[in-house]
N, C-alpha and C. Protein backbone atom coordinates (compact mmCIF):
# COMPACT_ATOMS: atom_id res chain seq x y z
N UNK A 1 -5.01 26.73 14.17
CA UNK A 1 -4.21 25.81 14.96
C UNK A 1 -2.97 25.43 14.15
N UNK A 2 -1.53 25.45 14.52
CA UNK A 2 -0.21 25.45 14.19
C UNK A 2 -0.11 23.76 13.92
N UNK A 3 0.67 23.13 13.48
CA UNK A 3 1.27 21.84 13.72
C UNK A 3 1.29 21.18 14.97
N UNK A 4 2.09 21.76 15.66
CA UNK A 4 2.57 22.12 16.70
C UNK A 4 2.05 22.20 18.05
N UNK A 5 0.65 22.41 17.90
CA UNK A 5 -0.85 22.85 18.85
C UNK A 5 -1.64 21.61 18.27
N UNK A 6 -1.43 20.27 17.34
CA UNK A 6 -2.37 19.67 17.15
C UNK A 6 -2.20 18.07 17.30
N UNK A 7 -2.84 17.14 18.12
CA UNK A 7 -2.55 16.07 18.65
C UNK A 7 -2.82 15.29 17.21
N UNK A 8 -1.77 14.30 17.66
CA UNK A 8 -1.65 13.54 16.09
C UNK A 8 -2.16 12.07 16.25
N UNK A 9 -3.08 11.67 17.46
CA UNK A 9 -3.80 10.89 17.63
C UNK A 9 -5.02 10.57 16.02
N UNK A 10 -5.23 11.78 15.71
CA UNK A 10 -6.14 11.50 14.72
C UNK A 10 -5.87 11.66 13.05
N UNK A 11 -4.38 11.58 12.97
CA UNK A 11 -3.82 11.45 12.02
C UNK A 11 -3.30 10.55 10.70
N UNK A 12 -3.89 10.74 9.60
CA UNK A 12 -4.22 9.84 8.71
C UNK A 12 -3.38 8.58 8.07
N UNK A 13 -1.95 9.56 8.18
CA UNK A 13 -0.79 8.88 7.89
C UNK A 13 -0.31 8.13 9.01
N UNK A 14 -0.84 8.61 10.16
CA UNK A 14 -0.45 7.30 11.26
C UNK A 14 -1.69 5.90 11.15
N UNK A 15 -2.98 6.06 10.93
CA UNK A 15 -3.74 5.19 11.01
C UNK A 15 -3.64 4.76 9.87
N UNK A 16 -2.88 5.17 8.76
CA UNK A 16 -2.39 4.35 7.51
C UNK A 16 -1.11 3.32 7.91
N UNK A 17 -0.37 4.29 8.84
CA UNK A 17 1.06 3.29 9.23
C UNK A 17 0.75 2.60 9.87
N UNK A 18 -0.34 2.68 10.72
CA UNK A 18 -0.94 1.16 11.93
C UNK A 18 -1.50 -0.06 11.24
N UNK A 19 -1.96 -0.07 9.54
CA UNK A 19 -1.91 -0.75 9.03
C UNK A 19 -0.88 -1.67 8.08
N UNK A 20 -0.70 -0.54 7.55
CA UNK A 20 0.41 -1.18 6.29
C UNK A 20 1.99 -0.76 6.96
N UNK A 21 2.27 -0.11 7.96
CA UNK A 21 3.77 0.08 8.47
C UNK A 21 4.08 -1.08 9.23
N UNK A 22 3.75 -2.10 9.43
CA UNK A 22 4.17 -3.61 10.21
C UNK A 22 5.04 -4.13 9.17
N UNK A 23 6.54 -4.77 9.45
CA UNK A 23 7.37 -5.39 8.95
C UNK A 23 6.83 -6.70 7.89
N UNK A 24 6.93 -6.07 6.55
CA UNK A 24 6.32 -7.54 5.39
C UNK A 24 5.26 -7.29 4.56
N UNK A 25 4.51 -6.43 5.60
CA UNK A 25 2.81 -6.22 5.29
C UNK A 25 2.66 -5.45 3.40
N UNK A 26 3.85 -3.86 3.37
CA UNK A 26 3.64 -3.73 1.24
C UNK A 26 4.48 -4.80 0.88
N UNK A 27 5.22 -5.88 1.01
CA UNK A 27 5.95 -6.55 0.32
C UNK A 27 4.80 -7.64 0.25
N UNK A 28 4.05 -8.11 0.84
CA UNK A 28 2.63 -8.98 0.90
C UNK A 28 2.07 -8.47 -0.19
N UNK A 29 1.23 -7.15 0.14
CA UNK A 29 0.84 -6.50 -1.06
C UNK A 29 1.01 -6.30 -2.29
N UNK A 30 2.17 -6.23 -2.44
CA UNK A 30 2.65 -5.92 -3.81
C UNK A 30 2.63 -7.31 -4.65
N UNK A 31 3.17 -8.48 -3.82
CA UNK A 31 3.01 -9.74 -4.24
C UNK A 31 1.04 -9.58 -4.45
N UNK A 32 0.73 -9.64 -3.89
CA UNK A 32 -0.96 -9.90 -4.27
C UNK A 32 -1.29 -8.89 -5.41
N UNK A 33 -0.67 -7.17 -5.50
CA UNK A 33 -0.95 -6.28 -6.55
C UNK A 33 -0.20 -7.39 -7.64
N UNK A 34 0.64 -7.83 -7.62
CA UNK A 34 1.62 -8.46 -9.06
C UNK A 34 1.05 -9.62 -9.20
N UNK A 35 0.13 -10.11 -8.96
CA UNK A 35 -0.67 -11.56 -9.08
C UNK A 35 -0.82 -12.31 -8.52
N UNK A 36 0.26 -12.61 -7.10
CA UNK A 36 0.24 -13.88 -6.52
C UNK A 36 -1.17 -13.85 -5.27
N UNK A 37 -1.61 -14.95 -5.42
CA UNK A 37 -2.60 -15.18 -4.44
C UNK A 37 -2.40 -15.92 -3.42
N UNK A 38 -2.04 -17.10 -3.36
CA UNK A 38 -1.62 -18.26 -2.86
C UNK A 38 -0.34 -18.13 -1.55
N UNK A 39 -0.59 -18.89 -0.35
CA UNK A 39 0.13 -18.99 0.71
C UNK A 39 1.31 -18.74 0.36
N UNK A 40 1.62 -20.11 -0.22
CA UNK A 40 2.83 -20.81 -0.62
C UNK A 40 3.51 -19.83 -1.64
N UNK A 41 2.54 -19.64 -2.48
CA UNK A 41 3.56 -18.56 -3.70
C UNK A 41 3.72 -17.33 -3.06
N UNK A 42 3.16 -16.84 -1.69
CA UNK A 42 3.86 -15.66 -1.65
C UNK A 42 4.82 -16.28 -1.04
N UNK A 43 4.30 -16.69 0.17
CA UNK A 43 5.95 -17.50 0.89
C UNK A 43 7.48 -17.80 0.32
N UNK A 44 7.34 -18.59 -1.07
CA UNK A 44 8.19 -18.84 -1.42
C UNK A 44 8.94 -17.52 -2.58
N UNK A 45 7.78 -16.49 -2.56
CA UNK A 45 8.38 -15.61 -3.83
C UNK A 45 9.14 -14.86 -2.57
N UNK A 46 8.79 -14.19 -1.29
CA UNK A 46 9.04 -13.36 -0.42
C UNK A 46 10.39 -13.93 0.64
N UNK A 47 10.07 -15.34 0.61
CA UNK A 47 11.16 -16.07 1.19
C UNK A 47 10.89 -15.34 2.86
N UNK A 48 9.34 -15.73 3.02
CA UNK A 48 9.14 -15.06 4.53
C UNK A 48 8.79 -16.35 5.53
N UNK A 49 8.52 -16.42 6.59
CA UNK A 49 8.44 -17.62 7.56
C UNK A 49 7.06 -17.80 7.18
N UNK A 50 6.53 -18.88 7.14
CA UNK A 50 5.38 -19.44 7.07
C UNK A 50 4.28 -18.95 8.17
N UNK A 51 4.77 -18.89 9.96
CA UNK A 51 3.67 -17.99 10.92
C UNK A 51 3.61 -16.44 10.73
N UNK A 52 4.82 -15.89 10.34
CA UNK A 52 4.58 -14.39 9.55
C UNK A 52 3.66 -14.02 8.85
N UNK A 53 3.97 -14.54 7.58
CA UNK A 53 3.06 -14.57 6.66
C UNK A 53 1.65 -14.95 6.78
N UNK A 54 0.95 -15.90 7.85
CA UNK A 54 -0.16 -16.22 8.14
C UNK A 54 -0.60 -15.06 9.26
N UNK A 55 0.47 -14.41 9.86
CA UNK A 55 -0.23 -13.67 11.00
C UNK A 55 -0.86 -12.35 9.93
N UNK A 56 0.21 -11.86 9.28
CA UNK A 56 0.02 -10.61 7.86
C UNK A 56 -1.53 -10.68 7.20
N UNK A 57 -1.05 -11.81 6.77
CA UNK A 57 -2.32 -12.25 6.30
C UNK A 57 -3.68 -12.10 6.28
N UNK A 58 -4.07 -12.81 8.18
CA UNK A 58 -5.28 -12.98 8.81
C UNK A 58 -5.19 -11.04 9.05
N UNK A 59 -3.91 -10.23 9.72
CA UNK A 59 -4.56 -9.18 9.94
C UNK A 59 -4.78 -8.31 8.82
N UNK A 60 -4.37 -8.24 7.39
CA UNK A 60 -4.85 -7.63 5.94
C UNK A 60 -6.24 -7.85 6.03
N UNK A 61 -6.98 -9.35 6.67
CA UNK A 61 -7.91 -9.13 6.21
C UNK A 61 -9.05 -8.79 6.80
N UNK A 62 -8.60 -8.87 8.03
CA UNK A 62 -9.06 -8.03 9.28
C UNK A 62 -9.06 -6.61 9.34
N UNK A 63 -8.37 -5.90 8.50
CA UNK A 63 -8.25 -4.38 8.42
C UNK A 63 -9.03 -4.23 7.12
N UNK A 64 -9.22 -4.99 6.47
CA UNK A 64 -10.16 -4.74 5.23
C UNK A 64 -9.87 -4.70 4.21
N UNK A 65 -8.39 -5.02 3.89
CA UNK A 65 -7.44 -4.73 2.83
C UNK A 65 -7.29 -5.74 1.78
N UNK A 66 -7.56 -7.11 2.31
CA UNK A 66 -7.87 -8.60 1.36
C UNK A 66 -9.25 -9.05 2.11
N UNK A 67 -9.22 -9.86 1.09
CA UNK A 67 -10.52 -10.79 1.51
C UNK A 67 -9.92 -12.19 1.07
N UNK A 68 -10.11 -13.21 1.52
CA UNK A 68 -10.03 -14.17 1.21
C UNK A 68 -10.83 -15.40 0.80
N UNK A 69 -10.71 -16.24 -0.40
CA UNK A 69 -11.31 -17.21 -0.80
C UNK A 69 -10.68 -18.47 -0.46
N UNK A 70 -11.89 -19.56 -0.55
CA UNK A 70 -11.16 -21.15 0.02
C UNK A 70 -10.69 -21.58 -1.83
N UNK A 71 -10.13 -22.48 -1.40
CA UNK A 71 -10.16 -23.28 -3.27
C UNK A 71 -9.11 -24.61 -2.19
N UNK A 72 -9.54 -26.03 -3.48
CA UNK A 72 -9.00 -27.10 -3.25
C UNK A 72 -8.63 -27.92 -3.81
N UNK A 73 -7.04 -28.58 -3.86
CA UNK A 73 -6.66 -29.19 -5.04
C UNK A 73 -7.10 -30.95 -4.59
N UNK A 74 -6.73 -31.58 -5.89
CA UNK A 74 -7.28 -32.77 -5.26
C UNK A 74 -6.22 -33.36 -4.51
N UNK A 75 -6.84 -34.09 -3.76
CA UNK A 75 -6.11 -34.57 -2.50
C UNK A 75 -5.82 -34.17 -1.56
N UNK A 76 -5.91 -32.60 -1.13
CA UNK A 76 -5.23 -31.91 -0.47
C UNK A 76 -6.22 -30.88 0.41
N UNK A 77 -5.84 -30.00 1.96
CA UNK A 77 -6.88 -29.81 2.56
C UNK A 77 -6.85 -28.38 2.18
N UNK A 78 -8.14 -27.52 2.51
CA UNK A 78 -8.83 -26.71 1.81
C UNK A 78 -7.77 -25.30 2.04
N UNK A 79 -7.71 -25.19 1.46
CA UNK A 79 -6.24 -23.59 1.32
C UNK A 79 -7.27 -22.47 1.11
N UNK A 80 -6.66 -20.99 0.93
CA UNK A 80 -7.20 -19.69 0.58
C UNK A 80 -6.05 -18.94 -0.25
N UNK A 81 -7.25 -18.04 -0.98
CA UNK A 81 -6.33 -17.12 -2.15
C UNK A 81 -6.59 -16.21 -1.25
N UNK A 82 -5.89 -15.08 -1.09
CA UNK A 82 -6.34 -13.39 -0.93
C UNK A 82 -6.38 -12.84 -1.98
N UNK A 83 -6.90 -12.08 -2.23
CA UNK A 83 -7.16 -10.89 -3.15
C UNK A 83 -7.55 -9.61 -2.35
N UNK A 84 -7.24 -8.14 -3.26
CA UNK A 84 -7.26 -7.18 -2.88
C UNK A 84 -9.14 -6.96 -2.47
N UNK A 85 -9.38 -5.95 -1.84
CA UNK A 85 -10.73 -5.35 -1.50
C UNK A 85 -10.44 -4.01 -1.82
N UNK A 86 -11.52 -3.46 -2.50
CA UNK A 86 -11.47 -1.87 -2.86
C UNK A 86 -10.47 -1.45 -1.84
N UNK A 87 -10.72 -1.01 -0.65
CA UNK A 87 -9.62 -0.24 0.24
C UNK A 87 -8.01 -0.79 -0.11
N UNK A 88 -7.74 -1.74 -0.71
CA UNK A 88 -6.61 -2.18 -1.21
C UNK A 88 -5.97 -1.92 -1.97
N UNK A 89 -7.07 -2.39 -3.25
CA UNK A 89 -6.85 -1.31 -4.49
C UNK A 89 -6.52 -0.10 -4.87
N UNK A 90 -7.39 0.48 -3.61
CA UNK A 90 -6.43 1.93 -3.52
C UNK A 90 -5.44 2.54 -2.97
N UNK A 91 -4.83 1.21 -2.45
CA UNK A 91 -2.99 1.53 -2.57
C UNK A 91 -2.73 1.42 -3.76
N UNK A 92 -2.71 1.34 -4.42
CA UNK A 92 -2.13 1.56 -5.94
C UNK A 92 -1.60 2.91 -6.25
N UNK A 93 -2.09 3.90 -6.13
CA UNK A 93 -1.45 5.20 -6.00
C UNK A 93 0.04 5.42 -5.47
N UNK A 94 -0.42 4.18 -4.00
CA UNK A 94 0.80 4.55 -3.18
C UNK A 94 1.95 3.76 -3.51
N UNK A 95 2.13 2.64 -3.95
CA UNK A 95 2.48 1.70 -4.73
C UNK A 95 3.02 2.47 -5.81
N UNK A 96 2.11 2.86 -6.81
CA UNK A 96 3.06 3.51 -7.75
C UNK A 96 4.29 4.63 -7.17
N UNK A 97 3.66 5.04 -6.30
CA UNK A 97 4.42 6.52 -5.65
C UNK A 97 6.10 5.84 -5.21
N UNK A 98 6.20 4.37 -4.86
CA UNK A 98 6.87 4.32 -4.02
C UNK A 98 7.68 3.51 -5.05
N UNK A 99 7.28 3.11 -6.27
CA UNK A 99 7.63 2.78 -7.42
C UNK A 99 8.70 3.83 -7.93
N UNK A 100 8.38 4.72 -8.45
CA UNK A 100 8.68 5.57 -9.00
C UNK A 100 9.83 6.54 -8.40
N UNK A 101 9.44 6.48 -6.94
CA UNK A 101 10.25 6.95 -6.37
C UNK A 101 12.02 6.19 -6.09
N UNK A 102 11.46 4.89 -5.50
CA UNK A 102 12.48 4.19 -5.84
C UNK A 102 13.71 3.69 -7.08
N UNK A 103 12.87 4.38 -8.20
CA UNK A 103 13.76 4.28 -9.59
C UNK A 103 14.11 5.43 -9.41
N UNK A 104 13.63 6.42 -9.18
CA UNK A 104 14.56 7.81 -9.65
C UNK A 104 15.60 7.89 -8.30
N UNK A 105 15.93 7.29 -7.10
CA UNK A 105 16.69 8.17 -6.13
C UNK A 105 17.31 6.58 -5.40
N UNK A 106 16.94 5.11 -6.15
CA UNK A 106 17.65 4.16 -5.31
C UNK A 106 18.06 3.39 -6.83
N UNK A 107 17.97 3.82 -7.73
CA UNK A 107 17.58 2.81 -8.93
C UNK A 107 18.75 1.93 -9.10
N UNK A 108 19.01 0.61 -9.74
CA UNK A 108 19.90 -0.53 -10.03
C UNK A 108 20.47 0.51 -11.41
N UNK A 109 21.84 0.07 -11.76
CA UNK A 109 22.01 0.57 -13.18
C UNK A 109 21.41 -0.28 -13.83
N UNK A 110 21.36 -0.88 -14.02
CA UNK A 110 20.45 -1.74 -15.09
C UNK A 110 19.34 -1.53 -15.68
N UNK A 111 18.61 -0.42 -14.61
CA UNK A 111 17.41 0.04 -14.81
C UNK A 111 16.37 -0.68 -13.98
N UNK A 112 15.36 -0.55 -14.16
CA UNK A 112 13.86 -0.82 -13.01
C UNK A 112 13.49 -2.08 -13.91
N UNK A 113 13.25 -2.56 -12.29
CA UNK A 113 12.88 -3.94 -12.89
C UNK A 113 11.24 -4.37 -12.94
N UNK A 114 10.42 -3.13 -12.87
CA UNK A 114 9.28 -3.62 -13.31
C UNK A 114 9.01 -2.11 -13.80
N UNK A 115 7.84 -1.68 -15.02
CA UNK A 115 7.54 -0.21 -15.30
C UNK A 115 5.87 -0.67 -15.30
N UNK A 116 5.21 0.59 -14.64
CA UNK A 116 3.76 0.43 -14.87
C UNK A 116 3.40 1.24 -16.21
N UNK A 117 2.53 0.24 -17.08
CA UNK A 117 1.87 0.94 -18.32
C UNK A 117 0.55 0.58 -18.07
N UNK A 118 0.42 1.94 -18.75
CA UNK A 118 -1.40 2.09 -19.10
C UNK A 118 -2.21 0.89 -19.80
N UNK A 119 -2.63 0.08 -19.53
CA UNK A 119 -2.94 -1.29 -20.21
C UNK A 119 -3.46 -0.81 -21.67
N UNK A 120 -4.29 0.07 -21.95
CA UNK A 120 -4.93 0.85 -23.34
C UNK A 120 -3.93 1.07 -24.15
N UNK A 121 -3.36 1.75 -23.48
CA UNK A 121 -2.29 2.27 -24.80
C UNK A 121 -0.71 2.59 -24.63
N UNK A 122 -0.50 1.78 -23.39
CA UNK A 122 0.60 1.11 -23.40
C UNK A 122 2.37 2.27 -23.09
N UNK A 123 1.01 3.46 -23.04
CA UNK A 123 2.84 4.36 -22.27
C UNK A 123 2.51 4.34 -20.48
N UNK A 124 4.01 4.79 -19.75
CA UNK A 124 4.38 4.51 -18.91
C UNK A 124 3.35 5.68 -18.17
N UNK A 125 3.23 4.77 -16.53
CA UNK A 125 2.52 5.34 -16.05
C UNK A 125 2.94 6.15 -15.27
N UNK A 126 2.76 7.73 -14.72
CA UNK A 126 3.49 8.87 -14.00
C UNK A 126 2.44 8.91 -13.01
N UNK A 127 3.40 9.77 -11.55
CA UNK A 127 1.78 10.23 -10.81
C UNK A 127 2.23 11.31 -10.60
N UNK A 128 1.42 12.69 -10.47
CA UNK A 128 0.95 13.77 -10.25
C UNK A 128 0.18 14.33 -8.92
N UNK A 129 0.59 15.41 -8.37
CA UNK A 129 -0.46 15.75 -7.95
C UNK A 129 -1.34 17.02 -8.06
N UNK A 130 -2.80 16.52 -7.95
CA UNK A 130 -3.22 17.19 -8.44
C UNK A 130 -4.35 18.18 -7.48
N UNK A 131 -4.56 19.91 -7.54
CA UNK A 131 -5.66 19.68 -6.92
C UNK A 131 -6.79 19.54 -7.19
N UNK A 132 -8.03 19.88 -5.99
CA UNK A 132 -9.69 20.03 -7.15
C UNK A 132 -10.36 20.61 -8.25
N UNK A 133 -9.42 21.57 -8.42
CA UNK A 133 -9.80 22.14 -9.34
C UNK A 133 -9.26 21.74 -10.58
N UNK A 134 -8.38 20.87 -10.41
CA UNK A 134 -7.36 20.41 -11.75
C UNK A 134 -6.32 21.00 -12.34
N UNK A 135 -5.43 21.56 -11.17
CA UNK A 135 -4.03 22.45 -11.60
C UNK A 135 -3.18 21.31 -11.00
N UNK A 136 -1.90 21.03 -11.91
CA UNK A 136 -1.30 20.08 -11.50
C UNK A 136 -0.27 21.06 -10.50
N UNK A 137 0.48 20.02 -9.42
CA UNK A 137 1.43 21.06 -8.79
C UNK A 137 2.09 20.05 -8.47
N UNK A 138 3.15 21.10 -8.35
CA UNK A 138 4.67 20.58 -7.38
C UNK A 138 4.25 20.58 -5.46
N UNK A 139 5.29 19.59 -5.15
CA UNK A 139 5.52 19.63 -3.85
C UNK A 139 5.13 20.77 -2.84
N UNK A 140 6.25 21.98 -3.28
CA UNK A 140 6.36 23.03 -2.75
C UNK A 140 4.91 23.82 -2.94
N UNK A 141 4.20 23.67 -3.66
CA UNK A 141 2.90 24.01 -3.72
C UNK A 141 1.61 23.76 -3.03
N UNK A 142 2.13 22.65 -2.11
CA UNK A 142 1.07 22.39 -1.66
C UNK A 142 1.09 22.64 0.43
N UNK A 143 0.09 22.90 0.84
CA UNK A 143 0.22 23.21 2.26
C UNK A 143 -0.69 22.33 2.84
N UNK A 144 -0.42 22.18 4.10
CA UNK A 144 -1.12 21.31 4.82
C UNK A 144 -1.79 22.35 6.21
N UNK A 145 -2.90 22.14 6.54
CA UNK A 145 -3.93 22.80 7.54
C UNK A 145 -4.74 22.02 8.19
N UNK A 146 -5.13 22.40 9.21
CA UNK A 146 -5.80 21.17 10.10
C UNK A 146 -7.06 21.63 9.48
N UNK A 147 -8.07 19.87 9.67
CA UNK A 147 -9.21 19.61 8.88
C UNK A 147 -9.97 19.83 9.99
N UNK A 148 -11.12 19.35 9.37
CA UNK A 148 -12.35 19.34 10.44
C UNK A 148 -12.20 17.93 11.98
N UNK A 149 -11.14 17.15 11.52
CA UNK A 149 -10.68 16.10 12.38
C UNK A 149 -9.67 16.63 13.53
N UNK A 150 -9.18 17.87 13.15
CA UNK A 150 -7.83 18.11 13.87
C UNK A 150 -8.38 18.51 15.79
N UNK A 151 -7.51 17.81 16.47
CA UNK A 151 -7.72 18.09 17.71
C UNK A 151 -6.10 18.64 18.62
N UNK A 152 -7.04 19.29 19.15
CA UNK A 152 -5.87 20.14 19.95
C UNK A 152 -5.02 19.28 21.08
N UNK A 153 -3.71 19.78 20.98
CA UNK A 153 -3.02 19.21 21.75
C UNK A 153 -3.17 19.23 22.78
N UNK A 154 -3.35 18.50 23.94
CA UNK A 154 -3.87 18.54 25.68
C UNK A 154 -2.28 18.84 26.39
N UNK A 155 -2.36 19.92 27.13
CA UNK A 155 -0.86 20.19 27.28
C UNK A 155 -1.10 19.43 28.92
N UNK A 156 0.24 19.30 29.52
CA UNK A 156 -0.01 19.44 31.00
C UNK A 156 -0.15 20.48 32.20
């Protein structure tokens, strides 16, 4: 089956974009990957509307991507942190990807204003791809074929 012949109803990168492609939703993320937990501190780091940010929010964690905890300061009524959930965490790949990408082809002269290092031993972090067998490759190396998911296009 061609590209072309295959309905993209069941397509990975779209049911990835039905999550994280909504206006705010990696800039949320990335604030929660870079530490912030808190309403207010993303709000005010993102400079986003306060019902935005709560709608983002409730649906991250509805898709499975945060979870959220209560915590309470004194005097004050009961708030929530988000934090990442495994399925979150593993945007990090993509995150870096979009990292990296953005320094080499949009970069500030000044240089990048954040670099990921290896926490161990402290050189910069690259991504690769790789396949199963463990040959690294380029772009052009790699092909795409319909999986065991792929469904045929219903013509009229």
């Amino acid at each position: 089956m061609e590209w072309h012949e295959q309905d993209t109803v069941n397509c990975g990168v779209g049911r990835t974009l039905d999550v994280v492609g909504k206006p705010w939703v990696l800039l949320i993320l990335r604030e929660i990957f870079r530490g912030l937990h808190r309403f207010h501190d993303i709000e005010r780091h993102l400079a986003i509307s306060p019902p935005v940010l709560s709608r983002r929010l409730e649906a991250l964690v509805g898709d499975g991507l945060l979870y959220s905890t209560p915590y309470r300061l004194p005097g004050q009524r009961e708030r929530h942190e988000y934090h990442l959930t495994p399925a979150g965490q593993a945007l990090m790949p993509v995150f870096a990807a979009m990292h990296e990408w953005g320094d080499a082809y949009r970069a500030d002269e000044r240089g990048p204003a954040t670099v990921y290092r290896h926490r161990d031993c402290g050189a910069e972090v690259r991504l690769h791809l790789e396949c199963a067998d463990g040959h690294r490759l380029a772009t052009g190396e790699v092909v795409a074929e319909p999986g065991a998911g792929a469904i045929a296009l219903m013509r009229d």
